[in-house]
N, C-alpha and C. Protein backbone atom coordinates (compact mmCIF):
# COMPACT_ATOMS: atom_id res chain seq x y z
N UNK A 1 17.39 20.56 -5.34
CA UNK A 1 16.48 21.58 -5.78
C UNK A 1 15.22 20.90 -6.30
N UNK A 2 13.74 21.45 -6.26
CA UNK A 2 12.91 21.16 -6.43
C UNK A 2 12.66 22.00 -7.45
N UNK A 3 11.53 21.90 -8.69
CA UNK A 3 11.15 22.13 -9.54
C UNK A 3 10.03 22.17 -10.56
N UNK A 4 8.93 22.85 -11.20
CA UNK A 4 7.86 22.16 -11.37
C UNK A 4 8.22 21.70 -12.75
N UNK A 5 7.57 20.91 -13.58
CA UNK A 5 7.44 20.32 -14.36
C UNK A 5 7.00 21.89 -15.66
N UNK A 6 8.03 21.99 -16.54
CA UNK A 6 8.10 22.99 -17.61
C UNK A 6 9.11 24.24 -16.80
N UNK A 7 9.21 24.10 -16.07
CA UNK A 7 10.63 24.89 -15.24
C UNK A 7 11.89 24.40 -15.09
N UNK A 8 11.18 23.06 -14.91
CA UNK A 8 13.07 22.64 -14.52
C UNK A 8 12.69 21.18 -15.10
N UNK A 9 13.52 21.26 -16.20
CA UNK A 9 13.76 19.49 -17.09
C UNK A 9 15.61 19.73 -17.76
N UNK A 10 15.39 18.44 -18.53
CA UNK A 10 16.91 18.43 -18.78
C UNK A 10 17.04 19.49 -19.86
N UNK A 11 16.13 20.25 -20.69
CA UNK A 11 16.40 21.29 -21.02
C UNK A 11 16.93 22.53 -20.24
N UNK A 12 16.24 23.02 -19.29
CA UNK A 12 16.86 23.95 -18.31
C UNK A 12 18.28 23.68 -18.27
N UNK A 13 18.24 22.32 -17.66
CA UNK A 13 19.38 22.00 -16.60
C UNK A 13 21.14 21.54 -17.52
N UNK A 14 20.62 22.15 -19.00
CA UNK A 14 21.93 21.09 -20.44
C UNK A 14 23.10 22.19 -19.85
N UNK A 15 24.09 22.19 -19.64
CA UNK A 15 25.07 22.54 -19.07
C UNK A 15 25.37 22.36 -18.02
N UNK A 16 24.55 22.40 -16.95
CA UNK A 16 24.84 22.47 -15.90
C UNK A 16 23.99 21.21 -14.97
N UNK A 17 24.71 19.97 -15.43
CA UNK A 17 24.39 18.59 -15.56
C UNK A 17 24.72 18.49 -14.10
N UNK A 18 26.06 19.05 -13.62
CA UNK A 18 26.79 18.42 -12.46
C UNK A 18 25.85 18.86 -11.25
N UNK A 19 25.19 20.12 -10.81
CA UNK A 19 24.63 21.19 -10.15
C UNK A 19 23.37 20.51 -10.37
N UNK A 20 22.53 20.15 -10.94
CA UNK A 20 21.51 19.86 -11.20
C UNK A 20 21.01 18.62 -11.02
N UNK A 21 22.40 17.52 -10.97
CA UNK A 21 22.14 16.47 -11.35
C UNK A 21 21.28 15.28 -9.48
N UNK A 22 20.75 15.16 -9.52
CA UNK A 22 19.71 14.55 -8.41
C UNK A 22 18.26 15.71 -8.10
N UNK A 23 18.64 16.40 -9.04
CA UNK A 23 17.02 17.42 -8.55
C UNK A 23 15.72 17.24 -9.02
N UNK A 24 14.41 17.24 -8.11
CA UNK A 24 13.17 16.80 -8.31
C UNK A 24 12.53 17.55 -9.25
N UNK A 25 11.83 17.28 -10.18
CA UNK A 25 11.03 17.46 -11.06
C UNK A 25 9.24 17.18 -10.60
N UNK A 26 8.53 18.42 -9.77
CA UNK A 26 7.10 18.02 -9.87
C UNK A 26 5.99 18.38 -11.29
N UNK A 27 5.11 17.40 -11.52
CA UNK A 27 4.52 17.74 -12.33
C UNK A 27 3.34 16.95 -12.56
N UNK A 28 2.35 16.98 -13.89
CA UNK A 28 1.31 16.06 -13.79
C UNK A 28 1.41 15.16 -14.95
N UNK A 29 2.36 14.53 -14.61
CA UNK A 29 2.89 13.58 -16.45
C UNK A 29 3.88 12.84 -15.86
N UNK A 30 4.08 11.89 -15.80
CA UNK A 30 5.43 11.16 -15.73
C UNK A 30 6.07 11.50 -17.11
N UNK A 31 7.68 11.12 -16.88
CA UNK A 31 8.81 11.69 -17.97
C UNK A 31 8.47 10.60 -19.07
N UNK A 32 8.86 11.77 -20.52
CA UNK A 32 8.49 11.06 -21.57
C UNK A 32 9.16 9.97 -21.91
N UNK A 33 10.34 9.68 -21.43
CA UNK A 33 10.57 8.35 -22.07
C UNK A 33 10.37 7.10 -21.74
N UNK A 34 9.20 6.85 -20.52
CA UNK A 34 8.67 5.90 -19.68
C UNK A 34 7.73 4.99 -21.45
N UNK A 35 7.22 4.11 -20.72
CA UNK A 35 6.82 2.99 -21.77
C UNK A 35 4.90 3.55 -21.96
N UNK A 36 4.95 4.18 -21.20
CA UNK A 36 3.28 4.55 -21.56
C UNK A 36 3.83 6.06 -22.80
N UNK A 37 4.43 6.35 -22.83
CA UNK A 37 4.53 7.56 -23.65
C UNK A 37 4.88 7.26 -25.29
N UNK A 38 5.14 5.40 -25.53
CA UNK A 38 5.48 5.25 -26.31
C UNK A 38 4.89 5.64 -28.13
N UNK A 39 3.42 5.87 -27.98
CA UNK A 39 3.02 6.14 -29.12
C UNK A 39 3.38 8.08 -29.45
N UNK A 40 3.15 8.57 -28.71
CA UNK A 40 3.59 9.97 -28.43
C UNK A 40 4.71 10.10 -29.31
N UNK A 41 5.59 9.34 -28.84
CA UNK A 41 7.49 9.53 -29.42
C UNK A 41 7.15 9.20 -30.99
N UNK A 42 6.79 7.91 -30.85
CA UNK A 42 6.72 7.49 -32.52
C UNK A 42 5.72 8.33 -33.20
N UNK A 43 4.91 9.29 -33.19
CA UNK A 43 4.37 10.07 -33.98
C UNK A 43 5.03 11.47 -33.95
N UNK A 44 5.90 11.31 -32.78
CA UNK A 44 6.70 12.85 -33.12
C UNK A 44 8.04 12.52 -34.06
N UNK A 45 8.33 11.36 -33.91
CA UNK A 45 9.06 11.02 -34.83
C UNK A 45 8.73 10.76 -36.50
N UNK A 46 7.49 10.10 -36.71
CA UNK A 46 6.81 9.84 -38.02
C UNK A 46 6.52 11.15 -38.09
N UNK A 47 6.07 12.30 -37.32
CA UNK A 47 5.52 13.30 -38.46
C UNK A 47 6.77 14.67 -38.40
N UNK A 48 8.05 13.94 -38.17
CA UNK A 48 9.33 14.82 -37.93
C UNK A 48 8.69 16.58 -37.54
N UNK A 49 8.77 15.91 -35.98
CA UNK A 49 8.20 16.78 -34.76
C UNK A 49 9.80 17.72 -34.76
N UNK A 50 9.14 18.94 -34.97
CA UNK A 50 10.23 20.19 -34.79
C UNK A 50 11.37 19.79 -33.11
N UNK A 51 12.13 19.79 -33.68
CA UNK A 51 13.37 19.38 -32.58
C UNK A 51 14.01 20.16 -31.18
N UNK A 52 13.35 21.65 -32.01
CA UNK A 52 13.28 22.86 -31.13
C UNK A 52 12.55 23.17 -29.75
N UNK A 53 11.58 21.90 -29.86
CA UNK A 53 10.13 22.46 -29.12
C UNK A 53 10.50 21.11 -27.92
N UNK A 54 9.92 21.53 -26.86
CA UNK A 54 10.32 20.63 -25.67
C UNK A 54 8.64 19.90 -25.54
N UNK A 55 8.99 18.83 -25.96
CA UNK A 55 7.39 17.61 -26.09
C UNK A 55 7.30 17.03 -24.75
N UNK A 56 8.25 17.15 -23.86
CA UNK A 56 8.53 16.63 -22.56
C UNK A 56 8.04 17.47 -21.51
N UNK A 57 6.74 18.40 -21.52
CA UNK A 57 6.58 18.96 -21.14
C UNK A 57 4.70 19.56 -20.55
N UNK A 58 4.34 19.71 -19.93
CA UNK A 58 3.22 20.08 -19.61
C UNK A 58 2.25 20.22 -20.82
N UNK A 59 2.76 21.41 -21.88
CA UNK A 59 2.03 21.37 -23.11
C UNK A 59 1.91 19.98 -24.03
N UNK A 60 3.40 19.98 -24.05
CA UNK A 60 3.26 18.41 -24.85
C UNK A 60 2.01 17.12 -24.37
N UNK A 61 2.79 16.93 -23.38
CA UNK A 61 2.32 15.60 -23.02
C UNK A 61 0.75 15.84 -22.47
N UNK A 62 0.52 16.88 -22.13
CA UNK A 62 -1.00 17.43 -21.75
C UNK A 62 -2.08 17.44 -22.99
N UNK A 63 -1.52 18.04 -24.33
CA UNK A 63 -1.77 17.85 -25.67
C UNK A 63 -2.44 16.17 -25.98
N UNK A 64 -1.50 15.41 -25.68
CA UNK A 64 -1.61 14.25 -26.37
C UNK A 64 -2.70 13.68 -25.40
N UNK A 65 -2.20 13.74 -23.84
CA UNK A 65 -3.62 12.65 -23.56
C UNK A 65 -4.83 13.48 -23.71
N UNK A 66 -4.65 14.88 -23.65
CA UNK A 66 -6.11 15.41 -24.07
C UNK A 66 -6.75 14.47 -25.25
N UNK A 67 -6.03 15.05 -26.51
CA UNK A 67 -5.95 14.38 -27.44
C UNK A 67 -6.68 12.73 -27.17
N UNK A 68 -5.76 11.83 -26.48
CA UNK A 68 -6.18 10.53 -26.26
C UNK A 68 -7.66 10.81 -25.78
N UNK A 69 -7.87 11.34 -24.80
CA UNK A 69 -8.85 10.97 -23.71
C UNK A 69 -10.16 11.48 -24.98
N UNK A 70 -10.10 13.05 -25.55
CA UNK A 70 -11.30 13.08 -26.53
C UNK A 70 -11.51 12.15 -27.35
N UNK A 71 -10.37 11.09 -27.98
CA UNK A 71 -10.59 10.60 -28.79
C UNK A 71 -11.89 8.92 -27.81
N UNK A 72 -11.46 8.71 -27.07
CA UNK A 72 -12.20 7.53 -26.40
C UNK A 72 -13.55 8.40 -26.08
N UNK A 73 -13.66 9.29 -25.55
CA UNK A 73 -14.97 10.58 -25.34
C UNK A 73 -16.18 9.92 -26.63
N UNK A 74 -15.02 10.38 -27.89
CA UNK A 74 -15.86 10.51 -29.16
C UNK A 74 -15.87 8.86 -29.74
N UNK A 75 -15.48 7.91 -29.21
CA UNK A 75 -15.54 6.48 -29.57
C UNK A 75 -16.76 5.75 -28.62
N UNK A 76 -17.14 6.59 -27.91
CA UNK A 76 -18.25 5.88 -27.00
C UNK A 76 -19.48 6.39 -27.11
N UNK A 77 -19.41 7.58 -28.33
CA UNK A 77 -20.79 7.68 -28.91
C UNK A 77 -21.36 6.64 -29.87
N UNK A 78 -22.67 6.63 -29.70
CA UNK A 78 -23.37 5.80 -30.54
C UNK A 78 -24.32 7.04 -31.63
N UNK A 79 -24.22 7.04 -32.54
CA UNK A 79 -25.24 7.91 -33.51
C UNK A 79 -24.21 8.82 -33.65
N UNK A 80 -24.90 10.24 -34.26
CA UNK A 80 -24.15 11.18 -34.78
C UNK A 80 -23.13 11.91 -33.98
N UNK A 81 -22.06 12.24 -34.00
CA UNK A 81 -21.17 13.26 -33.33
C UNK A 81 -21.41 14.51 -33.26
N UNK A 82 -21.85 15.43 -32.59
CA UNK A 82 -22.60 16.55 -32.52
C UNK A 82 -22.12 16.94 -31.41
N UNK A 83 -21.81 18.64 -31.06
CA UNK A 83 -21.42 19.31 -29.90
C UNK A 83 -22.27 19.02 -28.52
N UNK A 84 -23.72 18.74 -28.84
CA UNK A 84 -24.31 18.16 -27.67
C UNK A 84 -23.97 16.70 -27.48
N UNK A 85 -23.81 15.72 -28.33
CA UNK A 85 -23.47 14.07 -27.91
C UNK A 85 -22.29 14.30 -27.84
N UNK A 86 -21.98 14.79 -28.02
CA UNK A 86 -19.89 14.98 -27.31
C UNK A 86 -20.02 15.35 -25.95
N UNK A 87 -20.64 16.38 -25.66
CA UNK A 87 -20.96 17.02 -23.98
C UNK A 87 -21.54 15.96 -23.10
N UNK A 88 -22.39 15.64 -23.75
CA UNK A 88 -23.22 14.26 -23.20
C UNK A 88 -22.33 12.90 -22.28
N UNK A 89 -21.48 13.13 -23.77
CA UNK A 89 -20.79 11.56 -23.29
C UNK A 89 -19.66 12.08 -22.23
N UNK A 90 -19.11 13.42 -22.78
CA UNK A 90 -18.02 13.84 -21.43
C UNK A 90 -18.30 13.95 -20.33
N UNK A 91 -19.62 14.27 -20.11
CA UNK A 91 -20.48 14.15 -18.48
C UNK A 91 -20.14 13.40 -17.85
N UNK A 92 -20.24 12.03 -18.83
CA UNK A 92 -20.20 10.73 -17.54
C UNK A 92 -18.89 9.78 -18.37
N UNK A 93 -17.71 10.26 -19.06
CA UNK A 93 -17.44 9.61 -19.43
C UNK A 93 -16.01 8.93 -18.51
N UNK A 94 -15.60 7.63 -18.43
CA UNK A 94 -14.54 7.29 -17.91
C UNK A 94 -13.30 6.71 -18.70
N UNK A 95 -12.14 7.70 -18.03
CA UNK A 95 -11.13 7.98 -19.14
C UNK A 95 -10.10 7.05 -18.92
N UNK A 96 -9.55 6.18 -19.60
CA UNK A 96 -8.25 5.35 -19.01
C UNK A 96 -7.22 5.77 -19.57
N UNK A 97 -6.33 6.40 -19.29
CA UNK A 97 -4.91 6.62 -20.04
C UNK A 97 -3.65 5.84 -19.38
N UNK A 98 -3.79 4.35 -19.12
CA UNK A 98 -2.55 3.63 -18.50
C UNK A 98 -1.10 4.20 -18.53
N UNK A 99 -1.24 4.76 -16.72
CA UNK A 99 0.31 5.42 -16.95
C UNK A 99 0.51 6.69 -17.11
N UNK A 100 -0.13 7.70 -18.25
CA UNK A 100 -0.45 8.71 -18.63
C UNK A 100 -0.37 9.51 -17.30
N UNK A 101 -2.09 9.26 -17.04
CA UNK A 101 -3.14 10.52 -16.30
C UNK A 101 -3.48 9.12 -15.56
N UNK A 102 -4.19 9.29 -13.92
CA UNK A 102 -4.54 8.24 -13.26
C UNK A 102 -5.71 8.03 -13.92
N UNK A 103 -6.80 7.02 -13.64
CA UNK A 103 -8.13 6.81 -14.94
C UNK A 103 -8.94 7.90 -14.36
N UNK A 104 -9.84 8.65 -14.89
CA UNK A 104 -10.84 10.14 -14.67
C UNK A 104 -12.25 9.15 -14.91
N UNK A 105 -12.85 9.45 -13.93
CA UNK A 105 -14.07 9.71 -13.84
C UNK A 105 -15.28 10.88 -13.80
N UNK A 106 -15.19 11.49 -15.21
CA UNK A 106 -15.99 12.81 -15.13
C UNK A 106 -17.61 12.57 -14.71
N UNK A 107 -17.83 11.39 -14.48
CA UNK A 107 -19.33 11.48 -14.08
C UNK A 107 -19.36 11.71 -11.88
N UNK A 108 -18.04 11.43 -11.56
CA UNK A 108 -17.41 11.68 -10.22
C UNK A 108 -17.08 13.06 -10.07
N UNK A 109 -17.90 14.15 -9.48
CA UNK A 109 -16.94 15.52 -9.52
C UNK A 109 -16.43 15.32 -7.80
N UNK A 110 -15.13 16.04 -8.04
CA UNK A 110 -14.82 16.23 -6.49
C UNK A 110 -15.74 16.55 -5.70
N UNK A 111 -16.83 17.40 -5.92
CA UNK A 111 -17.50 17.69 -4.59
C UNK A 111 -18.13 16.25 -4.04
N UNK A 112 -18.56 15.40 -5.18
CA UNK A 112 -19.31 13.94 -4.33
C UNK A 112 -18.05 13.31 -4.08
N UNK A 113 -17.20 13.51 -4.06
CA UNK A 113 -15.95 12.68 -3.93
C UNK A 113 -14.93 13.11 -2.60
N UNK A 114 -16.16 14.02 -1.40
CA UNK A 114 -15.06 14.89 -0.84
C UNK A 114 -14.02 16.39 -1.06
N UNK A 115 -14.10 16.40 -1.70
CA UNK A 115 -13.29 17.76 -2.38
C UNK A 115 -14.38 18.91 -1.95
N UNK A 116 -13.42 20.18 -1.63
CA UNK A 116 -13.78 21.14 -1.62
C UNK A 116 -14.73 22.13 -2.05
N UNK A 117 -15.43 22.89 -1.72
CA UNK A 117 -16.65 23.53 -2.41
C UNK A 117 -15.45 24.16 -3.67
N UNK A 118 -16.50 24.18 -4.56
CA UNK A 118 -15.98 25.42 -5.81
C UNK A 118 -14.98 24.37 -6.75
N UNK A 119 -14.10 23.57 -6.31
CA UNK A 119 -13.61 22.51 -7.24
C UNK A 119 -14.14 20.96 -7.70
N UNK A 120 -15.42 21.75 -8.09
CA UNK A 120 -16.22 19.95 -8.71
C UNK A 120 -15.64 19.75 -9.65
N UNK A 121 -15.11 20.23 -10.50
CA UNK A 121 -14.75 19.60 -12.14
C UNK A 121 -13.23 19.06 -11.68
N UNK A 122 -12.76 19.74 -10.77
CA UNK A 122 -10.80 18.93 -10.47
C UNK A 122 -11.20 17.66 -10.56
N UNK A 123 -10.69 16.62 -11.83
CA UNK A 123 -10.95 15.62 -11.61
C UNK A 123 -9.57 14.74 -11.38
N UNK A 124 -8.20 15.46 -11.68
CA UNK A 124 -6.93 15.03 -11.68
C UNK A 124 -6.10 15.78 -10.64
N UNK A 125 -6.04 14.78 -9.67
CA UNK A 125 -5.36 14.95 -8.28
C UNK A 125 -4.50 14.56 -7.66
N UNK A 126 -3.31 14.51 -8.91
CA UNK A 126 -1.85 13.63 -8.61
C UNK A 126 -0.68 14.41 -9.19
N UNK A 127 0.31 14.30 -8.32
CA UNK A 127 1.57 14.77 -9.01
C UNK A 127 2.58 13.52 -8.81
N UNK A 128 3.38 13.93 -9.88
CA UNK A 128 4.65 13.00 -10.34
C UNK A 128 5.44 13.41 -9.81
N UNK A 129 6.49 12.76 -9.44
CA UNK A 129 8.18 13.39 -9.20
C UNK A 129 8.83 12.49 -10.29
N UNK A 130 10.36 13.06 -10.70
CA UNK A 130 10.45 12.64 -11.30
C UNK A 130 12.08 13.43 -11.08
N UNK A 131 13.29 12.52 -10.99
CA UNK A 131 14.77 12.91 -10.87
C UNK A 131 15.56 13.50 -11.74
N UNK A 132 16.09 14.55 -12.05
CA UNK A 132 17.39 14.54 -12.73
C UNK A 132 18.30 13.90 -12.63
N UNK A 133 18.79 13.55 -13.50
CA UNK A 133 20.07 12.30 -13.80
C UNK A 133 21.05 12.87 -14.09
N UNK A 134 22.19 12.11 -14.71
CA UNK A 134 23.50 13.14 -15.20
C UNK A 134 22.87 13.61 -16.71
N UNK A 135 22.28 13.05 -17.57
CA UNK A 135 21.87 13.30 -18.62
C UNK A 135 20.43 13.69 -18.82
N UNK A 136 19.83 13.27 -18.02
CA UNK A 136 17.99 13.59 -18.69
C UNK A 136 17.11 13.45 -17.28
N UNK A 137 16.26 13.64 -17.31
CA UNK A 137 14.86 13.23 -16.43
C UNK A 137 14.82 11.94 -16.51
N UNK A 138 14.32 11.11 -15.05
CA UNK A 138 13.97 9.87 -14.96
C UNK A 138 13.13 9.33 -14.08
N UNK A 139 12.33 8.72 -14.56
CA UNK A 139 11.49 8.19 -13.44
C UNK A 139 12.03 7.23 -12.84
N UNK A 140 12.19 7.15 -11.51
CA UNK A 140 13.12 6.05 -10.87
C UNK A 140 11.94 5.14 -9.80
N UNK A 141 12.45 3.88 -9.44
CA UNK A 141 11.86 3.58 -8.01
C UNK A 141 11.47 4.24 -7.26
N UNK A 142 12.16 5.45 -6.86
CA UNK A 142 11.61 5.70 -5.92
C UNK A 142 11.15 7.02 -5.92
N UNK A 143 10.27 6.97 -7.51
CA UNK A 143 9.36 8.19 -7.44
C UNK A 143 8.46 7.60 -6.94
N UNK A 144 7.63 9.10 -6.40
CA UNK A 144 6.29 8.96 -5.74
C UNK A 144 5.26 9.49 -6.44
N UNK A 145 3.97 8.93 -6.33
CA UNK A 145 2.91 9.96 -6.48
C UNK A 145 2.07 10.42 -5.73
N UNK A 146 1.53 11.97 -5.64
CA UNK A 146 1.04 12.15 -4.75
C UNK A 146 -0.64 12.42 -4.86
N UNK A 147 -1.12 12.32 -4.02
CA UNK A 147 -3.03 12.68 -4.02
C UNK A 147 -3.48 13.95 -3.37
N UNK A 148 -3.89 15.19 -3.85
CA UNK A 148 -4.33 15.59 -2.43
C UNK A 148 -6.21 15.25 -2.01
N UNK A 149 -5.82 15.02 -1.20
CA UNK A 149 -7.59 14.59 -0.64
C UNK A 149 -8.04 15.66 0.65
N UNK A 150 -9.33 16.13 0.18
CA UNK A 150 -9.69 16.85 1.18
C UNK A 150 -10.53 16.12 2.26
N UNK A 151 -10.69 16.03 3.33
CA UNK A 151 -12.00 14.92 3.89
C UNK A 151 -12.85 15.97 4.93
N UNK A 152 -14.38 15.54 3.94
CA UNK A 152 -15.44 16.43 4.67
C UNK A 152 -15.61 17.59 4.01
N UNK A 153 -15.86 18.46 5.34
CA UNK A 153 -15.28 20.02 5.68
C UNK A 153 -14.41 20.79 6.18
N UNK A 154 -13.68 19.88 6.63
CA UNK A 154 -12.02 20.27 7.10
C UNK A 154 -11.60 21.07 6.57
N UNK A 155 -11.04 21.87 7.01
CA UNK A 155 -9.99 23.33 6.53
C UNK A 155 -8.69 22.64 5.27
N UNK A 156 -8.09 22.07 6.70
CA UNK A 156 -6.87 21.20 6.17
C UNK A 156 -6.64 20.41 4.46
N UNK A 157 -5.78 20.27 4.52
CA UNK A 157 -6.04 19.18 3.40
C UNK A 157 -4.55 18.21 3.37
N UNK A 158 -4.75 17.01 3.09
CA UNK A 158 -3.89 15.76 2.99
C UNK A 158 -2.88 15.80 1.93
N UNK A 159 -1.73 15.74 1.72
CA UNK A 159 -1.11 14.98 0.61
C UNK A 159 -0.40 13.76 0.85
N UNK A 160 -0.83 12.71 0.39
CA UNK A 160 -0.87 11.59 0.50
C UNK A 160 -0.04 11.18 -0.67
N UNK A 161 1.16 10.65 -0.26
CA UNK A 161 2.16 10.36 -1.18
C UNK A 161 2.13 8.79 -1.43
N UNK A 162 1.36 8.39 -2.05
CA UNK A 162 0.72 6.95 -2.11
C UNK A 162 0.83 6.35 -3.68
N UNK A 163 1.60 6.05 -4.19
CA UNK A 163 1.94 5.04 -5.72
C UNK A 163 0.42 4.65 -6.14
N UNK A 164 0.05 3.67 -5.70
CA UNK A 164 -0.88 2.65 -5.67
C UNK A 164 -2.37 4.02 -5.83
N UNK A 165 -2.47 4.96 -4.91
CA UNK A 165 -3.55 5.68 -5.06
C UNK A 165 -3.75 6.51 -6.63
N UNK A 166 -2.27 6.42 -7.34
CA UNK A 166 -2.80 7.60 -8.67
C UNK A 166 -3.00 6.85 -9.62
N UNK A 167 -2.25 5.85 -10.22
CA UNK A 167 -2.02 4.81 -11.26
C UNK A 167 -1.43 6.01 -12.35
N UNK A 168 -0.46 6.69 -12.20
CA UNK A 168 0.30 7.31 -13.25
C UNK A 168 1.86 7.26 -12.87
N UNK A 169 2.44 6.74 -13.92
CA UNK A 169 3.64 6.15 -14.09
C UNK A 169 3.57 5.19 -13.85
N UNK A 170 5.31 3.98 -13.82
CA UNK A 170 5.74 2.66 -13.59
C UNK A 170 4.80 2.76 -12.56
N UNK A 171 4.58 1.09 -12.09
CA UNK A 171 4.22 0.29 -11.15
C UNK A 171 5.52 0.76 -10.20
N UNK A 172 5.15 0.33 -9.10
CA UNK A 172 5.90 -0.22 -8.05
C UNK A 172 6.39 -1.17 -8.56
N UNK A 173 7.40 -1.72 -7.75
CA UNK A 173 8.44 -2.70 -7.73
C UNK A 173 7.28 -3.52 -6.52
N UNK A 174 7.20 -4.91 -7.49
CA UNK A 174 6.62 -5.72 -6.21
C UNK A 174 7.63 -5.96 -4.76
N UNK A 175 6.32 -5.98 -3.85
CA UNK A 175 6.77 -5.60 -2.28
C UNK A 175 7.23 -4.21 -1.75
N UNK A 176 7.60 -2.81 -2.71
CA UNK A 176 8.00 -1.72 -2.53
C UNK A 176 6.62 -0.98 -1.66
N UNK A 177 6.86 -0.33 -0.92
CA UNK A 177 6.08 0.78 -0.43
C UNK A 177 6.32 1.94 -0.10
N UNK A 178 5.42 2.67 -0.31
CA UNK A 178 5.72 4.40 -0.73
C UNK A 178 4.70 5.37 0.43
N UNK A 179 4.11 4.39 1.02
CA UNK A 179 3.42 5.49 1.50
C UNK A 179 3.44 6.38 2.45
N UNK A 180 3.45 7.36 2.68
CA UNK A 180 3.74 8.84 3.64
C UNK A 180 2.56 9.36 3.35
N UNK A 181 2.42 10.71 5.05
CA UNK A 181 1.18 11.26 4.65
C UNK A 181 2.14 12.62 5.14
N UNK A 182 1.91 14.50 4.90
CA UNK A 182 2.04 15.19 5.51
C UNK A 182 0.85 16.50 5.04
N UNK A 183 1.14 17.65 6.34
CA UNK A 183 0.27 18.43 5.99
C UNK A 183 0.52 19.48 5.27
N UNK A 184 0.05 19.45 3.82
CA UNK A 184 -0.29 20.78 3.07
C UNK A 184 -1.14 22.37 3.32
C-alpha cells in the first residue's frame, strides 16, 4: 500500500503492524529519526514536546525547517530587521537545510528554471519515500527521491526518480544507483 505522508505513518498503522508492515510512505520530509532531524528531537525533548501530537509529520517537520530556513533568511541581513529587509533577503535568498528540504533557491523561480506557467514560487520539487517496518517508518537504501521537471512547453511532465537530483535524506550508498524516469 502506498500512502502520503500524514496519512499513513506508524501512527496510523500501531496495531496493525503485520498488514502494514512493507508499505510506502510519500511525502516531503524524510522520516524523523534520520540524522538530519537530530536537533528537532532534542528540542522536543528539552522543551517536553506533548507526546500526543505526531512531530513526524508534514506539520511537524514542515514547522521546523520553516522555522530553520527563516531563521538563516533573518541571519543574512545586514542592518535593521524590518518586514521589508526580511522580503528583500527572501527574494534572493539561498536556503540549505542538509537532508531536511533539497537546498532552495528563492532568487530561481520555476518559471526561469523550466517549470510551468503559474508555478514560479514552487521552489520544492521532491518527494521522499519512505518504508514501513514492523515497528516504525524508515528510511532505507532503497528509498528514492523524486523530481518532477517540466521541460519547455511540453504538456507532459517527468518524474524523475533520481537520489542525487534532490539532496533530501541519507546519501546513497557509494556505487548505488537509483535512477528511473516515468510518465506522470
Amino acid at each position: 500500500m502506498y500512502g502520503p505522508q500524514g496519512n499513513l505513518n506508524e501512527k496510523v498503522a500501531k496495531g496493525h503492524e503485520q498488514s502494514t508492515n512493507g508499505d510506502v510512505i510519500s511525502g516531503m520530509y524524510p522520516d524523523i529519526s534520520l540524522p538530519q532531524w537530530k536537533d528537532y528531537r532534542d528540542s522536543l525533548q528539552k522543551y517536553n514536546a506533548d507526546t500526543q501530537q505526531d512531530y513526524n509529520s508534514l506539520g511537524g517537520m514542515g514547522t521546523w525547517a520553516a522555522y530553520e530556513g527563516f531563521r538563516q533568511v533573518v541571519e543574512s541581513i545586514s542592518g535593521d530587521i524590518t518586514s521589508a529587509s526580511f522580503l528583500k533577503a527572501a527574494a534572493t535568498a539561498k536556503i540549505d537545510l542538509p537532508g531536511m528540504v533539497p537546498p532552495e533557491d528563492f532568487s530561481k523561480t520555476w518559471d526561469k528554471d523550466g517549470g510551468p506557467k503559474g508555478f514560479d514560487r514552487l521552489v520544492h520539487r521532491c518527494v521522499v519515500f519512505s518504508k514501513l517496518g514492523e515497528r516504525q517508518a524508515q528510511g532505507t537504501d532503497d528509498e528514492v527521491r523524486g523530481r518532477v521537471a517540466a521541460r519547455g512547453r511540453q504538456e507532459r511532465r517527468e518524474l524523475r526518480l533520481r537520489r542525487a537530483d534532490c539532496g533530501c535524506g541519507p546519501p546513497l550508498a557509494a556505487g548505488a544507483s537509483s535512477a528511473r524516469s516515468g510518465e506522470v
